[in-house]
Protein backbone atom coordinates (compact mmCIF):
# COMPACT_ATOMS: atom_id res chain seq x y z
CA UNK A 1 37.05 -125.04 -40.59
CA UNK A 2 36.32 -122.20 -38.32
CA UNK A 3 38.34 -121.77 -35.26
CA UNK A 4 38.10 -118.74 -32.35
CA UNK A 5 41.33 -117.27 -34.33
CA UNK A 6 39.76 -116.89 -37.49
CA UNK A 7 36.58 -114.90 -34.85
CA UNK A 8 36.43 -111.10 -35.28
CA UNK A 9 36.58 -108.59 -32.70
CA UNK A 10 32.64 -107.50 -32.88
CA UNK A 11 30.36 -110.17 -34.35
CA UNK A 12 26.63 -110.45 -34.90
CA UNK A 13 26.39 -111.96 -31.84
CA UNK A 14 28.43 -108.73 -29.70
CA UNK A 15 25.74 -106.48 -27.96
CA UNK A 16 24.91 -103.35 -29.06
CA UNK A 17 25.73 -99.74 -27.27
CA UNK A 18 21.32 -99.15 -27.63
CA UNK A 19 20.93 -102.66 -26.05
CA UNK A 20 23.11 -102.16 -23.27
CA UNK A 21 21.46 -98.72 -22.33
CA UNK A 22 18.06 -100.88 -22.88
CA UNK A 23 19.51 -103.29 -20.07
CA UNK A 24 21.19 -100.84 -17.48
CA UNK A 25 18.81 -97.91 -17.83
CA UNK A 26 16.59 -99.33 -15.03
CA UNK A 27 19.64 -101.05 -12.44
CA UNK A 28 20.79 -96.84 -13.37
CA UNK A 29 17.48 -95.31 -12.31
CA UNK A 30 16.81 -97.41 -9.46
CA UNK A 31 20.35 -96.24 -7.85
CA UNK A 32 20.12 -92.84 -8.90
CA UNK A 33 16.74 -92.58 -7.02
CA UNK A 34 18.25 -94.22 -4.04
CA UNK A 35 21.36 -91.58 -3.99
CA UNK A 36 18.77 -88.73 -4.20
CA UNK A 37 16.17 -90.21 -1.33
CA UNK A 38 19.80 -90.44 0.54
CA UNK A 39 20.39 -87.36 -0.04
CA UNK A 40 17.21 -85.75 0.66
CA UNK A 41 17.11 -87.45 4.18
CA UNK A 42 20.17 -86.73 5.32
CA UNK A 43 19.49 -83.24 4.49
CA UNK A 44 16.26 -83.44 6.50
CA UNK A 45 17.86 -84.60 10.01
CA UNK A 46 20.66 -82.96 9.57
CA UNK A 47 18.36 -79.93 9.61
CA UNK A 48 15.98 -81.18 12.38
CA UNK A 49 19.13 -82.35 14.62
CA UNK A 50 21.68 -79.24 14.26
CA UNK A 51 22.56 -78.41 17.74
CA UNK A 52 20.32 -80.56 19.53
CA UNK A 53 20.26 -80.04 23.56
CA UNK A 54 23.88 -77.40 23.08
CA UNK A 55 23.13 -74.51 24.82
CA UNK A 56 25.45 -72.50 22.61
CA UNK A 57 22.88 -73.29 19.90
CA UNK A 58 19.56 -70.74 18.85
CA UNK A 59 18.19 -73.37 16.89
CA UNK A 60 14.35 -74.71 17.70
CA UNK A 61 16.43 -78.38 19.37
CA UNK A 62 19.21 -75.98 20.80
CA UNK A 63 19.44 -74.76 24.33
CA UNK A 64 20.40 -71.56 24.53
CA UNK A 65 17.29 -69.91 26.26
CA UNK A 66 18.12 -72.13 29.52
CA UNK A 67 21.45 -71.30 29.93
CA UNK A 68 21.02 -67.51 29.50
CA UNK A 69 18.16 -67.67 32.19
CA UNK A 70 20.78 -69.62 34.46
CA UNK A 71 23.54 -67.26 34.17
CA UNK A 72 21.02 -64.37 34.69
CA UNK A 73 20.68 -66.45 38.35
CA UNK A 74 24.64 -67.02 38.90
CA UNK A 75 24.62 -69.96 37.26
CA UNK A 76 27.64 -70.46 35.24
CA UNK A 77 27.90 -73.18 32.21
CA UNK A 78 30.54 -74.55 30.87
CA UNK A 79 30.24 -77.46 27.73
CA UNK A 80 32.33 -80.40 28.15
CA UNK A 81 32.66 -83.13 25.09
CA UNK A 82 35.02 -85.74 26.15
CA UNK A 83 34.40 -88.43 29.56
CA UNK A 84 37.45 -87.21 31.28
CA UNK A 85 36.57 -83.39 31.65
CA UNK A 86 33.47 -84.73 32.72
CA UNK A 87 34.44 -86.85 35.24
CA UNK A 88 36.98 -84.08 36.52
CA UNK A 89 33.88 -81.40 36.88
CA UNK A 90 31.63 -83.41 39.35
CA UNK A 91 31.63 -81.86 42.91
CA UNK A 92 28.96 -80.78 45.38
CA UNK A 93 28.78 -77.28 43.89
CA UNK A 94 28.15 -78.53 40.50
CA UNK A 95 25.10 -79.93 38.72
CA UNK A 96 26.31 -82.55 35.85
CA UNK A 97 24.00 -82.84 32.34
CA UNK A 98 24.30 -85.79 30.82
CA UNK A 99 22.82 -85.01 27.35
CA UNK A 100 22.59 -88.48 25.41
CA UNK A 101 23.64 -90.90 27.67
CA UNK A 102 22.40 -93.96 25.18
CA UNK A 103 25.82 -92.58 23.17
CA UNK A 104 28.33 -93.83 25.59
CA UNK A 105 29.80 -97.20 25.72
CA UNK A 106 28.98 -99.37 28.47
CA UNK A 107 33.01 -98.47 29.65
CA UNK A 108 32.17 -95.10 29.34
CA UNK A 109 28.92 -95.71 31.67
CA UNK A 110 30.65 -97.58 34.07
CA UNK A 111 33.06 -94.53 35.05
CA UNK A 112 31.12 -91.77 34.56
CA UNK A 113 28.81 -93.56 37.41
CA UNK A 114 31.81 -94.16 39.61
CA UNK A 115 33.03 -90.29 39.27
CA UNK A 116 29.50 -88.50 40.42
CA UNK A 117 27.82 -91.41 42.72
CA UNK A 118 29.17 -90.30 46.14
CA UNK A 119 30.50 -86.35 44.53
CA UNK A 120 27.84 -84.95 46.29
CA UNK A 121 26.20 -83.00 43.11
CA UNK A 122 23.53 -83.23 41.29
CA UNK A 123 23.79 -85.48 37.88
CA UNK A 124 20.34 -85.11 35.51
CA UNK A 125 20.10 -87.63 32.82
CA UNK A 126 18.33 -86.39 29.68
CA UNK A 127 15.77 -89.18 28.32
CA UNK A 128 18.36 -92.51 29.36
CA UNK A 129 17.06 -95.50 27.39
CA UNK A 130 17.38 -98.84 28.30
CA UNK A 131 20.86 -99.35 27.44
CA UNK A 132 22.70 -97.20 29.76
CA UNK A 133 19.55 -96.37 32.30
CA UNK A 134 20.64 -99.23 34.56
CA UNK A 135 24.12 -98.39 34.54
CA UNK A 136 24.11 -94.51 35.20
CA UNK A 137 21.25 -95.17 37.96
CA UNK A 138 21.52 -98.31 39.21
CA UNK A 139 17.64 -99.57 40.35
CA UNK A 140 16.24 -97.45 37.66
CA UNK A 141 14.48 -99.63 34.57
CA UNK A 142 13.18 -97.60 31.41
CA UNK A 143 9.84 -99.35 30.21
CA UNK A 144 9.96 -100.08 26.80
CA UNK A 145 6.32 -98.30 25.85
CA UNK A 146 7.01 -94.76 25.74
CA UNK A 147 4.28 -91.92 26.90
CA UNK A 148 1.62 -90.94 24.54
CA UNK A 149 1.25 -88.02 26.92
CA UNK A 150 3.38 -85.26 26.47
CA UNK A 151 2.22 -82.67 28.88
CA UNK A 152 1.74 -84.30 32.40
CA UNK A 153 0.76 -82.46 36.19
CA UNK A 154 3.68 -82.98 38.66
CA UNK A 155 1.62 -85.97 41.06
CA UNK A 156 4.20 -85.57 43.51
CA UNK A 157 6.35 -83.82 46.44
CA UNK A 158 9.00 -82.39 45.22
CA UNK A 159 9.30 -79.33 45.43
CA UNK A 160 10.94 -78.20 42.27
CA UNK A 161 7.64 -80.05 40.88
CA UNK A 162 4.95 -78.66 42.78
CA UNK A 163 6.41 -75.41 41.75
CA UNK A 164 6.70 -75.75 38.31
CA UNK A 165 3.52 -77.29 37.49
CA UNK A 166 2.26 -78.97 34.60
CA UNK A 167 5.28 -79.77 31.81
CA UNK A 168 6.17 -81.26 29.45
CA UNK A 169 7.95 -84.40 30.55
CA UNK A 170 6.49 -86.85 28.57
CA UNK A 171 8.44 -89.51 27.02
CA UNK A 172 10.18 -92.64 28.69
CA UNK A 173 8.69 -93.85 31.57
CA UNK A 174 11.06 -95.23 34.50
CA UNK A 175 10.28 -97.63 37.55
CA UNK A 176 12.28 -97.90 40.32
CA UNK A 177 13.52 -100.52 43.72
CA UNK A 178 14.75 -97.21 45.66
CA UNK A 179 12.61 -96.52 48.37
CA UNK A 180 13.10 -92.73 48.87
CA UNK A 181 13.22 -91.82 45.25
CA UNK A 182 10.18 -89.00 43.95
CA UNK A 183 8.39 -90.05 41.12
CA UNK A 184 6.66 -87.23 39.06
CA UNK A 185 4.92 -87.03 36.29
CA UNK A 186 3.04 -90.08 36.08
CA UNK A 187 2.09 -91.42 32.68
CA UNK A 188 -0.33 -94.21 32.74
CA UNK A 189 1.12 -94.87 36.49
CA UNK A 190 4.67 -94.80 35.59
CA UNK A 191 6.79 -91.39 35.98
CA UNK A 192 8.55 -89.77 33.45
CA UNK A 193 10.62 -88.12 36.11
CA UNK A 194 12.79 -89.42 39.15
CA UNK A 195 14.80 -87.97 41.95
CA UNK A 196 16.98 -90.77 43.25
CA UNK A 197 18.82 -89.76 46.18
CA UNK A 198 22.51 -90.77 46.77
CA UNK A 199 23.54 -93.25 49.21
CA UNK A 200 25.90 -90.68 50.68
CA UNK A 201 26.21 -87.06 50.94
CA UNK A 202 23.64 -84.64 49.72
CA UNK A 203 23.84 -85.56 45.86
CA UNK A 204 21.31 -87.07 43.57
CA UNK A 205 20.17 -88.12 40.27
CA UNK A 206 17.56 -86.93 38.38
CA UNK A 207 16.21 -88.93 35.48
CA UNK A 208 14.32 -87.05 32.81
CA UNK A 209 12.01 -89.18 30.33
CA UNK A 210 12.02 -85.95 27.37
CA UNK A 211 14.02 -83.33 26.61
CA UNK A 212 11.39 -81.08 25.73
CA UNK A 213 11.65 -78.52 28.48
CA UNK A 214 15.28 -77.75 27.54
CA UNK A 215 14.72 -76.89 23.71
CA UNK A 216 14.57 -73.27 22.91
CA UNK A 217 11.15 -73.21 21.20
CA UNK A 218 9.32 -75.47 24.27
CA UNK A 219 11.17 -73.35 27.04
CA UNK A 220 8.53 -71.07 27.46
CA UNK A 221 5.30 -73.57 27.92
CA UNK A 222 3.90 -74.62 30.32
CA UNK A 223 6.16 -74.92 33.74
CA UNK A 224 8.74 -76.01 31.56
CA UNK A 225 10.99 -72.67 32.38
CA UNK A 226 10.23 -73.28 35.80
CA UNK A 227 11.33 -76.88 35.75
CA UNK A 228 14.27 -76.37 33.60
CA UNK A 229 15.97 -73.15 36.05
CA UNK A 230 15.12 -75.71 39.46
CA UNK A 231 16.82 -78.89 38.15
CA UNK A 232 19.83 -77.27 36.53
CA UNK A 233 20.29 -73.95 39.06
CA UNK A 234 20.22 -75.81 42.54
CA UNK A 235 24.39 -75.29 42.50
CA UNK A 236 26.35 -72.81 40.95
CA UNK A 237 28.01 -74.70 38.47
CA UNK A 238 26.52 -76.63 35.17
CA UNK A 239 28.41 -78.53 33.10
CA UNK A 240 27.15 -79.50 30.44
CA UNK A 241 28.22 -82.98 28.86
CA UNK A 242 27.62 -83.30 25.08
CA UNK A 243 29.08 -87.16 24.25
CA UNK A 244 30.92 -86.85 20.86
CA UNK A 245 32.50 -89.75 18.96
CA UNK A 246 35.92 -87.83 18.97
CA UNK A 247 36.34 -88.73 22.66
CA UNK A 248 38.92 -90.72 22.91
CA UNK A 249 37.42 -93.30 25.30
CA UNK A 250 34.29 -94.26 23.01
CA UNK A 251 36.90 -95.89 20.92
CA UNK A 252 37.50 -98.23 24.11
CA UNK A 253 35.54 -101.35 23.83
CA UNK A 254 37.12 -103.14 26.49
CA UNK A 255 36.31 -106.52 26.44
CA UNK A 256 33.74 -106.99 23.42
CA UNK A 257 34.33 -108.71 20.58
CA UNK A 258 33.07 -107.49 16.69
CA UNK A 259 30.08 -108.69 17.11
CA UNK A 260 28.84 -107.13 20.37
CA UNK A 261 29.53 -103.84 18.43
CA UNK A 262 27.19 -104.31 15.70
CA UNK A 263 23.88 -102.97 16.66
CA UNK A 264 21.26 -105.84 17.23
CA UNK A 265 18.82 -104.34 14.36
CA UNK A 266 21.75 -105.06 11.65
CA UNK A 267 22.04 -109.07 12.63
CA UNK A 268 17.95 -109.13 12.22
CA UNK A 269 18.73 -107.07 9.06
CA UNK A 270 21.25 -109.69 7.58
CA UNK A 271 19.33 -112.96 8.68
CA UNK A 272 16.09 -111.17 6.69
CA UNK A 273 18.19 -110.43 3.66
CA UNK A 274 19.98 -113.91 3.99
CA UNK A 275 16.13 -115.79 4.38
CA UNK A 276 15.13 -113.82 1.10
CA UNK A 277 17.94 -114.47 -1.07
CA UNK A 278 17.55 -118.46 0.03
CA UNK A 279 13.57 -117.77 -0.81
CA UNK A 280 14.47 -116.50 -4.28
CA UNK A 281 17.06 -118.68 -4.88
CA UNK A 282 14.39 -121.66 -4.61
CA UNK A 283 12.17 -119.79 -6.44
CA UNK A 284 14.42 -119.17 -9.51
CA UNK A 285 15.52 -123.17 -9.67
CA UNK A 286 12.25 -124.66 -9.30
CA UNK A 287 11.75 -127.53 -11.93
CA UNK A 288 8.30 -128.13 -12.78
CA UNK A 289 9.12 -131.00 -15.38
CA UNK A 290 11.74 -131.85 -17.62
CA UNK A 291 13.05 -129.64 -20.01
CA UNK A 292 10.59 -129.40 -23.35
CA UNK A 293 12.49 -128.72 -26.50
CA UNK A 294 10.77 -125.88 -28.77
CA UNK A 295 11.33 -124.25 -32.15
CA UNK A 296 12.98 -121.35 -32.61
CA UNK A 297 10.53 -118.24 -33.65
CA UNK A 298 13.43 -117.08 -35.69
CA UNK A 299 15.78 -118.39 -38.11
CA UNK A 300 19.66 -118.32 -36.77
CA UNK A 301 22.38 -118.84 -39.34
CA UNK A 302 24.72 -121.47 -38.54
CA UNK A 303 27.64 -119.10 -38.79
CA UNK A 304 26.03 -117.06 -35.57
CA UNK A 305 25.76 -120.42 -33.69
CA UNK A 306 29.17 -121.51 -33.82
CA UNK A 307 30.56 -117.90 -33.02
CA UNK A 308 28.60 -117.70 -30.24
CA UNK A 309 29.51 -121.09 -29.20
CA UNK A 310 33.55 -120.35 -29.71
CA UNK A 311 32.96 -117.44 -27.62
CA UNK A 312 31.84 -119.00 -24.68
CA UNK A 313 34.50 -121.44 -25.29
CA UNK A 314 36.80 -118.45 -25.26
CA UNK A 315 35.64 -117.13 -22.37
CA UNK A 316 35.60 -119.56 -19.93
CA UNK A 317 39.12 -121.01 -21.61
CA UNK A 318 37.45 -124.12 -22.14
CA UNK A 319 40.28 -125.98 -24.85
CA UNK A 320 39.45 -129.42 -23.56
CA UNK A 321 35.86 -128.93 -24.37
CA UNK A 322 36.78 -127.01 -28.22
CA UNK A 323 39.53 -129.48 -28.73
CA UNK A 324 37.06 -132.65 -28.52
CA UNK A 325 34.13 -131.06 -30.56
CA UNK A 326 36.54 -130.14 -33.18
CA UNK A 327 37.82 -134.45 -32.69
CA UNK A 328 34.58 -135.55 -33.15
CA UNK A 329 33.32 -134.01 -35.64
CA UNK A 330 36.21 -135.05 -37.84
CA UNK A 331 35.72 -138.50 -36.67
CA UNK A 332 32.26 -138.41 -37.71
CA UNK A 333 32.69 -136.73 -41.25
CA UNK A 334 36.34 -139.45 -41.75
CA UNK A 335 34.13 -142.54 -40.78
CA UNK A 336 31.80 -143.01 -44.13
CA UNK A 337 35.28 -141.99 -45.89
CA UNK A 338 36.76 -145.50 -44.99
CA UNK A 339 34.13 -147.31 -45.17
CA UNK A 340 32.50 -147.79 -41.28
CA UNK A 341 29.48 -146.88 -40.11
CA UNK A 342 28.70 -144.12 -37.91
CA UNK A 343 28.30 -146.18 -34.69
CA UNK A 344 32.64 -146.84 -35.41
CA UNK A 345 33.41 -143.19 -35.81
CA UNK A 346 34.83 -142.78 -31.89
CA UNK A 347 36.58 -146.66 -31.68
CA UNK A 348 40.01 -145.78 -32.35
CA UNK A 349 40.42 -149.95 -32.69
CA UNK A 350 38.09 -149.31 -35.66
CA UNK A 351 39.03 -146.21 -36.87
CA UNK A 352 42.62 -146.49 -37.47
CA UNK A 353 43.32 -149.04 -39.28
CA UNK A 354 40.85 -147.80 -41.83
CA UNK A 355 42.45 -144.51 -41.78
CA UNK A 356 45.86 -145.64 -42.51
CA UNK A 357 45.29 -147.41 -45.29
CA UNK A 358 43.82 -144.20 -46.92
CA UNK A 359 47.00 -142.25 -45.86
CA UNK A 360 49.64 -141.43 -48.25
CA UNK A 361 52.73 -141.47 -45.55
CA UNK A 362 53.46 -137.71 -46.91
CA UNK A 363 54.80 -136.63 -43.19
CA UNK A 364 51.11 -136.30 -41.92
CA UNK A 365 50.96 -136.33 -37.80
CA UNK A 366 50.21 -139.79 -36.12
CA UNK A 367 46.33 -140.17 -36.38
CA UNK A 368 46.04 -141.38 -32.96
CA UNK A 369 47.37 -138.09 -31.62
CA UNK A 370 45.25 -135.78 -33.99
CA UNK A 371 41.95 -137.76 -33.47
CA UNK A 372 42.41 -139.11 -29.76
CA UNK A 373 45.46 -137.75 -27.80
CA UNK A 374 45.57 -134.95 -24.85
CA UNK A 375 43.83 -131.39 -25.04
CA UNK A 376 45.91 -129.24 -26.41
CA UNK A 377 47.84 -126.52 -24.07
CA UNK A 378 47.15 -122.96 -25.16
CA UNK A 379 45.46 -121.49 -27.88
CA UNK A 380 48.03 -121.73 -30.43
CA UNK A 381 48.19 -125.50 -29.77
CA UNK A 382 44.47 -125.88 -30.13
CA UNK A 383 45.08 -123.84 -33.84
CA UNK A 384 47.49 -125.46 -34.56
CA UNK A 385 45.41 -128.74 -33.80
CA UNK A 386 42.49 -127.28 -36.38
CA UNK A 387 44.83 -126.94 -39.00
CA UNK A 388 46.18 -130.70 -38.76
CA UNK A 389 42.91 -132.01 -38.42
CA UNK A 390 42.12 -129.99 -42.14
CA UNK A 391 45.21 -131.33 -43.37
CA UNK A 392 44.36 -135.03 -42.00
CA UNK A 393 40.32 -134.33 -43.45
CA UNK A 394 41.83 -133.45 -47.31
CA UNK A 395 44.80 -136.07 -47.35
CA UNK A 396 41.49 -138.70 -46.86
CA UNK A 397 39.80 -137.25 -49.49
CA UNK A 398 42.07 -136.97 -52.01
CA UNK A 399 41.29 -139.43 -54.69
């Protein structure tokens, strides 16, 4: 009888090292392509953002150009990464650049507001979205439609505006509840530009919808020059706040739990993914009818079947399950031995007393506990249980 002992390492029924390259090649190809098109694009905007809005930086996005023209004026600018220096800087002889303000934390928000609201300086806001517009100038709302027009005509008083000209502010449009702000640069009837004075003191805050007229390769169309040296040069001091994620206080989250730090676009992400693995899930366990049995197009040799058979049995350490196929086939082959029919193969009432009178009493295990008793253990007990069941098998058939 064959038992998972007796197996060998590598059968007929062990895949191949072509087949598994067959299988793999195309789960290989599909990552590989994925690493590359990774690669490629992180390559490309790492390019296209290197030294965006520093004005230490030549590149096209950089800002050196405006910051040479202001210290040609008197101007003097200094580059600040972290919240504290910048909170530390604001005074009325200082004009404060905020260059991504949608990168600080609403904690970070909250104080940089409270430092330059009443400083009596000027704080300009470089393209504020809608999650930290509201907080940096309170009655100031970002519309969610951009501008389509890049290069707009001032449309209002100010003067920095009138003098400048046409520019190119286009981007996020702003409304506004303060009554005394300037809007300029309407888009559509919406400004891309505010001057919101502060409550007290001479200060204000200037929101800008793009940051086109600071980059080094837009500085010299249009007014945008002009613009630029009038927003930033009205006091003798810039600084110049870059947010970096090395600042100590972005690592402050206050209050908020895990989730109210995972963007909103990954939860739609993971409900999407979750929907389409339910979808396909469905799909692939759809029954259409019962099962319909069908011959094989090949021949398999019954030695294949029952390795393939012990192996699973191997692998999922099913004894139980080995230990009663191995029973009842014995049953049925000791059955028409003692004379009962097939139907009184597995009634150990039946089955027993037949077999005992064939037994020769030569120190032979009970019957009971070879035919019908427990699972065995481990594996050795489950050999060991093949080779008594042999045993029991030729002690019944010898004449």
């Amino acid at each position: 009888m064959t038992t998972e002992a007796t197996l060998p390492s590598t059968t007929s029924a062990s895949p191949t090292a072509r087949q598994v390259w067959t299988r793999a090649r195309g789960v290989l190809l599909g990552l590989v392509i994925l690493l590359v098109a990774a690669i490629a694009i992180a390559a490309v905007r790492s390019d296209a953002q290197h030294g965006s809005l520093d004005p230490r930086s030549v590149d096209p996005n950089g800002s050196r150009a405006v910051a040479e023209l202001l210290a040609d004026r008197g101007v003097s600018t200094r580059v600040v990464t972290t919240l504290e220096d910048a909170r530390n800087a604001t005074g009325p002889d200082t004009t404060l650049l905020v260059a991504a303000p949608d990168l600080l934390t609403d904690r970070q928000q909250t104080r940089l507001h409270s430092a330059f609201t009443n400083s009596g300086g000027r704080t300009l806001l470089v393209a504020p979205g809608i999650p930290s517009v509201g907080s940096l100038a309170p009655g100031v709302t970002a519309d969610p439609t951009p501008s389509y027009d890049s290069t707009l005509p001032p449309d209002c008083a100010l003067p920095a505006a009138q003098r400048a000209g046409t520019a190119d502010t286009g981007g996020i449009r702003y409304t506004t509840t303060a009554p005394d702000a300037d809007s300029c640069y309407l888009s559509d009837g919406l400004p891309t530009l505010l001057r919101v004075p502060a409550l007290e003191g001479d200060g204000d805050t200037v929101v800008l919808g793009a940051p086109d007229i600071l980059h080094n390769d837009r500085l010299d169309e249009q007014g945008n020059a002009s613009l630029a040296l009038q927003l930033l040069g009205s006091r003798p001091h810039l600084v110049w706040y870059l947010p970096s994620l090395s600042d100590d206080s972005a690592t402050d989250a206050g209050d908020r739990s895990f989730f109210d730090l995972i963007p909103s676009g990954w939860l739609w992400g993971s409900l999407q993914l979750f929907i389409a693995a339910a979808l396909a899930a469905l799909w692939r366990a759809r029954r259409l009818g019962p099962l319909v049995p069908e011959r094989l197009p090949v021949a398999i040799r019954a030695s294949e079947t029952v390795e393939g058979r012990a192996r699973l049995y191997r692998k999922s350490n099913a004894r139980d399950r080995a230990a009663a196929a191995l029973r009842s086939t014995t049953r049925t082959r000791l059955a028409p031995l003692v004379g009962l029919s097939p139907a009184q193969a597995h009634a150990p009432e039946a089955l027993l007393p037949a077999l005992s009178a064939r037994l020769h009493g030569d120190g032979q295990s009970s019957p009971h506990s070879l035919l019908f008793g427990p699972p065995p253990r481990d594996d050795a007990a489950l050999i060991h249980l093949a080779d008594q069941l042999d045993a029991l098998e030729r002690e019944v058939r010898r004449p």
